[in-house]
Protein backbone atom coordinates (compact mmCIF):
# COMPACT_ATOMS: atom_id res chain seq x y z
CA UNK A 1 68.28 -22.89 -4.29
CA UNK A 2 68.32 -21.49 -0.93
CA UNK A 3 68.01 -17.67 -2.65
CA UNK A 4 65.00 -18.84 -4.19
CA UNK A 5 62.96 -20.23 -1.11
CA UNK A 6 63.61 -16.62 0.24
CA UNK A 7 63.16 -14.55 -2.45
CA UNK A 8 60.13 -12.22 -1.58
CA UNK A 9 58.37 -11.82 -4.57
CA UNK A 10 58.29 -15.79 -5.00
CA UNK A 11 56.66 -15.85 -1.38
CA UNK A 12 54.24 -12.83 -2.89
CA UNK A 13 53.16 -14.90 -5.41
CA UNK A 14 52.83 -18.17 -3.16
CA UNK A 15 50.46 -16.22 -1.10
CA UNK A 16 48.56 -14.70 -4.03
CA UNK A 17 47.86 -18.49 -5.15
CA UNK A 18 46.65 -19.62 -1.73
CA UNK A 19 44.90 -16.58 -0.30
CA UNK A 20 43.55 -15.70 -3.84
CA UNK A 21 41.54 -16.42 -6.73
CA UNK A 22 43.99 -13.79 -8.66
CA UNK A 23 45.43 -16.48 -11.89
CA UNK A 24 48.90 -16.68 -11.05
CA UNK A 25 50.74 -17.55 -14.21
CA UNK A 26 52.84 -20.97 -13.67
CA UNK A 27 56.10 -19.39 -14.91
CA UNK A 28 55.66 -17.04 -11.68
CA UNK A 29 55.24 -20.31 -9.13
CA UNK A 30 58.35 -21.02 -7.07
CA UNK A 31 60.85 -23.89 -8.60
CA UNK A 32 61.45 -24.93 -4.96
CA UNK A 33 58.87 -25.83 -2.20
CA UNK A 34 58.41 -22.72 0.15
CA UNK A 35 57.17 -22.93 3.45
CA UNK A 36 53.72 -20.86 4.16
CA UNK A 37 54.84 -19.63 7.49
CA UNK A 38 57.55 -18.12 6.00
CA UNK A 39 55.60 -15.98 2.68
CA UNK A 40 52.62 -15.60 5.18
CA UNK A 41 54.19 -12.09 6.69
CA UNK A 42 53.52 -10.81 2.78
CA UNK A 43 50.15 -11.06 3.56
CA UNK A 44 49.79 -7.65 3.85
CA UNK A 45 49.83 -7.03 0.41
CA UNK A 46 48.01 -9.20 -0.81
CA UNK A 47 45.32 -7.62 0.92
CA UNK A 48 46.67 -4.07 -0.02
CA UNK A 49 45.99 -5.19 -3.60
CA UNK A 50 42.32 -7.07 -3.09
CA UNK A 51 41.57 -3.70 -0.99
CA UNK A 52 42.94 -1.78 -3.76
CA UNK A 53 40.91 -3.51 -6.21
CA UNK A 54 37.49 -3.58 -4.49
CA UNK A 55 38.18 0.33 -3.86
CA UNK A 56 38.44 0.80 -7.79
CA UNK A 57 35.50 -0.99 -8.32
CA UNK A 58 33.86 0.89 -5.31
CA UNK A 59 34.56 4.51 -6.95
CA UNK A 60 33.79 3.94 -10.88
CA UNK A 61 30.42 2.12 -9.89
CA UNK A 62 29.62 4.95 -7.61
CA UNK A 63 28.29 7.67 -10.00
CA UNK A 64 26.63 5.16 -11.88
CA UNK A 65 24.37 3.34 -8.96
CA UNK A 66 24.97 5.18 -5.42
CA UNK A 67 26.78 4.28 -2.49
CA UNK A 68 24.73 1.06 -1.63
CA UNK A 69 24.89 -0.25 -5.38
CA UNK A 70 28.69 0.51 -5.54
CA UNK A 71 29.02 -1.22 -2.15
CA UNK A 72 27.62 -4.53 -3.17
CA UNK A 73 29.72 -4.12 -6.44
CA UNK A 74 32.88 -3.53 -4.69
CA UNK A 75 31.49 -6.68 -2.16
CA UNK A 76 31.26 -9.05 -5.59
CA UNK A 77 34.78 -8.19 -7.20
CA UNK A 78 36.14 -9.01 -3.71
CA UNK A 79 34.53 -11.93 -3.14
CA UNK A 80 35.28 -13.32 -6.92
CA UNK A 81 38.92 -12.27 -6.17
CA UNK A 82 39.04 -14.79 -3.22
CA UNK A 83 37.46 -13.44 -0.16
CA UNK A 84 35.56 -16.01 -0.44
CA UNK A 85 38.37 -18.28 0.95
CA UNK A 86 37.94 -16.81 4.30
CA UNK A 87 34.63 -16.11 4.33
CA UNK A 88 33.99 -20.25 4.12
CA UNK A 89 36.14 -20.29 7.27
CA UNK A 90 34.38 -17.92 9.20
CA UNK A 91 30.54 -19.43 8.58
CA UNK A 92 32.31 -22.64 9.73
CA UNK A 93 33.78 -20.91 12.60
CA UNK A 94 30.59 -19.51 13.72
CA UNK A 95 28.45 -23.16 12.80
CA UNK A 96 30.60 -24.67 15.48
CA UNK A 97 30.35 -22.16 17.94
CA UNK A 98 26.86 -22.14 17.63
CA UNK A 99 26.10 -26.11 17.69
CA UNK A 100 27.51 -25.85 21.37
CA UNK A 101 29.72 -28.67 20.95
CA UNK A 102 33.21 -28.56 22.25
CA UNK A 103 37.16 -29.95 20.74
CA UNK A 104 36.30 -33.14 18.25
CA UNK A 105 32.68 -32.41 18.25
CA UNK A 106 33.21 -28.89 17.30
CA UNK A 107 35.51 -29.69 14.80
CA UNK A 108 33.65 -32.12 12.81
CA UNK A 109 30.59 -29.67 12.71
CA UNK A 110 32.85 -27.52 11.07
CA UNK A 111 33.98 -29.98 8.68
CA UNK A 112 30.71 -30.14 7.18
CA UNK A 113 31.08 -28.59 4.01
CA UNK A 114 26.92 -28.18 3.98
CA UNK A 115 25.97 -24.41 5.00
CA UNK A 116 24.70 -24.52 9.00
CA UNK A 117 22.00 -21.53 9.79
CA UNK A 118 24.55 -20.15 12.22
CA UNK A 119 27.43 -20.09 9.58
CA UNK A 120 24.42 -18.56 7.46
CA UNK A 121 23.66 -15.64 9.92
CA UNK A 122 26.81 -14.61 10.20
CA UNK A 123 27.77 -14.39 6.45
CA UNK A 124 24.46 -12.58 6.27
CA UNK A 125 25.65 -9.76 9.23
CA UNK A 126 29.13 -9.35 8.39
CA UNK A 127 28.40 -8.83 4.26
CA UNK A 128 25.64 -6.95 5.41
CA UNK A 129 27.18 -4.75 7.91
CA UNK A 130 30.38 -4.56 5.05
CA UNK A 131 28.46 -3.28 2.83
CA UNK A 132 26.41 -0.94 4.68
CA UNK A 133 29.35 0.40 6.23
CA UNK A 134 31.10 1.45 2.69
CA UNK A 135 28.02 2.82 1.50
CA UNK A 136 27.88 4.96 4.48
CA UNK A 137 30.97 7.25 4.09
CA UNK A 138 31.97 9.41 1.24
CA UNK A 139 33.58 7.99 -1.57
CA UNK A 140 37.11 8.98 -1.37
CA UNK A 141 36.90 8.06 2.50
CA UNK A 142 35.26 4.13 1.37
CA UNK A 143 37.80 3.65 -1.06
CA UNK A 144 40.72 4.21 1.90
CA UNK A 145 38.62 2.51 4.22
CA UNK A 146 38.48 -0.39 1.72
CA UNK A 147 42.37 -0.64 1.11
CA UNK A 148 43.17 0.02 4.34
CA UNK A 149 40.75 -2.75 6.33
CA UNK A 150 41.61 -5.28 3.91
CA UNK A 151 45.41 -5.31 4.88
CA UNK A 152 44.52 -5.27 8.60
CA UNK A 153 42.10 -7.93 8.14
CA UNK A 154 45.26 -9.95 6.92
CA UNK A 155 47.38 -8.60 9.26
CA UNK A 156 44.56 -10.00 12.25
CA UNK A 157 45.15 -13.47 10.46
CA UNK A 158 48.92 -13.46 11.04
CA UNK A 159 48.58 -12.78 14.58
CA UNK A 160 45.96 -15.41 14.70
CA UNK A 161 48.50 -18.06 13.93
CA UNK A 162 51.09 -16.14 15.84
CA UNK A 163 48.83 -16.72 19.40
CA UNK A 164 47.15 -20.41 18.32
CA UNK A 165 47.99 -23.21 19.00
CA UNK A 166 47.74 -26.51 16.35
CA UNK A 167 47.72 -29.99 18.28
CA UNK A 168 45.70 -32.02 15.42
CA UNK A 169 48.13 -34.47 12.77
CA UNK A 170 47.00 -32.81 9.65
CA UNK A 171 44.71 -29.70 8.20
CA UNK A 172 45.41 -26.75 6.08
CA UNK A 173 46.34 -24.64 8.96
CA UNK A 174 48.72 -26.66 10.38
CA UNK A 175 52.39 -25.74 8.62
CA UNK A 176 51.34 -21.85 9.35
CA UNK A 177 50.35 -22.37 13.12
CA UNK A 178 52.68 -24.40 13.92
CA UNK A 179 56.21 -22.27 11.77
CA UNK A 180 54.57 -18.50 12.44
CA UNK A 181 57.01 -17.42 14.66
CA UNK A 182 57.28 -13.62 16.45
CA UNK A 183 60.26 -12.75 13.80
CA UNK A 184 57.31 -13.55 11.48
CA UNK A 185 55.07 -11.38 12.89
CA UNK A 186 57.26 -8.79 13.28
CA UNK A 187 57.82 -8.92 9.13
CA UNK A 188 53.89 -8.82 8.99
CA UNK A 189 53.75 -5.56 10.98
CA UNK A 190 56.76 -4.53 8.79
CA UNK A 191 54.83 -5.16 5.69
CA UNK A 192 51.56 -3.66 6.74
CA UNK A 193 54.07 -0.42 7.98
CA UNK A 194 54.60 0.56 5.05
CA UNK A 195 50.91 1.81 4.38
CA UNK A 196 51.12 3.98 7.25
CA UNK A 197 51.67 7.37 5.41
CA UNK A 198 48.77 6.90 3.53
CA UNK A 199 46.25 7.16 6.26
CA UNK A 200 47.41 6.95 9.76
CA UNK A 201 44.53 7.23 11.34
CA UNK A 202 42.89 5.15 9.37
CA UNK A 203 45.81 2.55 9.57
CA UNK A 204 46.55 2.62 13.09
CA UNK A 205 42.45 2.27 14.21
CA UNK A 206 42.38 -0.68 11.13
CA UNK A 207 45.05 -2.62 12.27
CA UNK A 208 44.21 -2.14 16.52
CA UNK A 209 40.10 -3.48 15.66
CA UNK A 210 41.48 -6.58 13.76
CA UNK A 211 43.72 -7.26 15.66
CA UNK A 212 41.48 -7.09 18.78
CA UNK A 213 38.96 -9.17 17.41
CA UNK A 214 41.55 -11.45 16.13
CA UNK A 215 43.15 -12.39 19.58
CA UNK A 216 39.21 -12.45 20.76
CA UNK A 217 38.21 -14.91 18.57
CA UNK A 218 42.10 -17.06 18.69
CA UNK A 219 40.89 -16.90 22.80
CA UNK A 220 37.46 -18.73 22.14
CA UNK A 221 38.92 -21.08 19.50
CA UNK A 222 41.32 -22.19 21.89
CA UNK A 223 39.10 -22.86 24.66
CA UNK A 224 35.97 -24.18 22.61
CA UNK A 225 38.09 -26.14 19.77
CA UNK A 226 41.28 -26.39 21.38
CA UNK A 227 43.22 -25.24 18.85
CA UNK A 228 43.29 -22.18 16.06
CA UNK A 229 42.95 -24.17 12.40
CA UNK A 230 42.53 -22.87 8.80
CA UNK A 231 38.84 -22.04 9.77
CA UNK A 232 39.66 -19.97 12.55
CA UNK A 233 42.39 -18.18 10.52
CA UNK A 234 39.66 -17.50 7.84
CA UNK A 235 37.19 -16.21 10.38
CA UNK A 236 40.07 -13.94 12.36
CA UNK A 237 40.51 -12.42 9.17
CA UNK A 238 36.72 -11.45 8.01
CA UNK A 239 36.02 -10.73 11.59
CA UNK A 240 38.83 -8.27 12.08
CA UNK A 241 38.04 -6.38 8.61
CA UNK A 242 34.38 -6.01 9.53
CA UNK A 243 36.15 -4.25 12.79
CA UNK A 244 38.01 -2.11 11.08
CA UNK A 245 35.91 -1.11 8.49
CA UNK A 246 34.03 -0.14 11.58
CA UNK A 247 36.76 2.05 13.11
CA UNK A 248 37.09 3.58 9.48
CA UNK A 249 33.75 4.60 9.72
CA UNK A 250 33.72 6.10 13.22
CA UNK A 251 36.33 8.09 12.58
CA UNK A 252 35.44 9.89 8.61
């Protein structure tokens, strides 16, 4: 039993059911109970593989409706596949930073599940700004842009619950903040490592802009929330992918 809570493609597919809207066929599901801390270094490749996806969709929609069409394609497939899942975190992210309201107060603002306008504003800039970027650079150059800010973007989320802190009783984030240790992290940079000959510029700005933004936004969650949640996890992640998306572009 013990080989099977640490087999990695069990944790892969662990990961692809929370962090995804991928079907994961039962058969697949680990027999045992694994802990998310410990299949949450994969996460890497799980966003490898959304990035890989929204780049295919990205280059066969290109010739067909432009850059900006293909862009907002790309944008739907990745959404559908289960960006989505962070992107709820990060409009309740920025609904609570923007009600001014600090620790419990904060918190139950972001609780709402109703749509806030400041939660709406920033889903509205960061697709936005997403999309324009892509549509921006050459094809070929989107597509690695695509795959390579996606696994950053997850990468920014496992330092996130590296550097947070959880001192709430219950919440999704919880097991993960509280189990991510450094030996995690470490397999996390491991994991994202092995993308590096495929565009090392591209991977080494990707990964240093998400995972800026990430320990920017851990910072203000900490000292407005008091804490780094599930929400917070979710935002670190679309923040830091925006970012490096960003870098992409700067540098093609």
């Amino acid at each position: 039993m013990a080989a099977e809570r640490t087999r990695p493609d069990k944790s892969l597919f662990l990961l692809l059911g929370f962090l995804t809207a991928l079907p994961v066929p039962r058969r697949l599901w680990p027999r045992e109970p694994l802990s998310l801390a410990d299949a949450l270094p994969l996460a890497p490749f799980v966003g490898a593989l959304l990035g890989a996806l929204s780049a295919a969709l990205h280059l066969l929609a290109r010739p067909l409706v432009g850059g900006s069409g293909a862009a907002w394609i790309a944008l739907a497939g990745y959404i559908l596949c289960g960006w989505s899942l962070h992107l709820d975190g990060f409009s309740d992210l920025a609904d609570g930073l923007g009600s001014h309201k600090k620790g419990e107060a904060m918190r139950a603002v972001m609780k709402d599940s109703r749509l806030g306008g400041f939660g709406a504003v920033a889903l509205v800039v960061a697709l936005g700004l997403w999309t324009s970027l892509v549509a921006s650079m050459e094809a070929l150059e989107a597509a690695r842009a695509l795959f390579m800010a996606a696994l950053a973007g997850r990468f920014g989320l496992c330092l996130a619950a590296r550097l947070g802190t959880y001192p709430w009783e219950s919440g999704l984030g919880r097991e993960i903040v509280l189990s991510f240790s450094t030996r995690h992290l470490l397999l996390a940079l491991t994991a994202a490592g092995l993308f590096l000959p495929l565009a090392p510029q591209l991977w080494l700005a990707s990964l240093l802009a998400a995972s800026l933004v990430a320990s920017g936004l851990v910072a203000v969650a900490e000292k407005r929330l008091g804490g780094t949640n599930g929400d917070v996890l979710g935002a670190c992640e679309v923040a830091g992918e925006v970012a490096a998306l960003l870098s992409c572009a700067a540098l093609t």
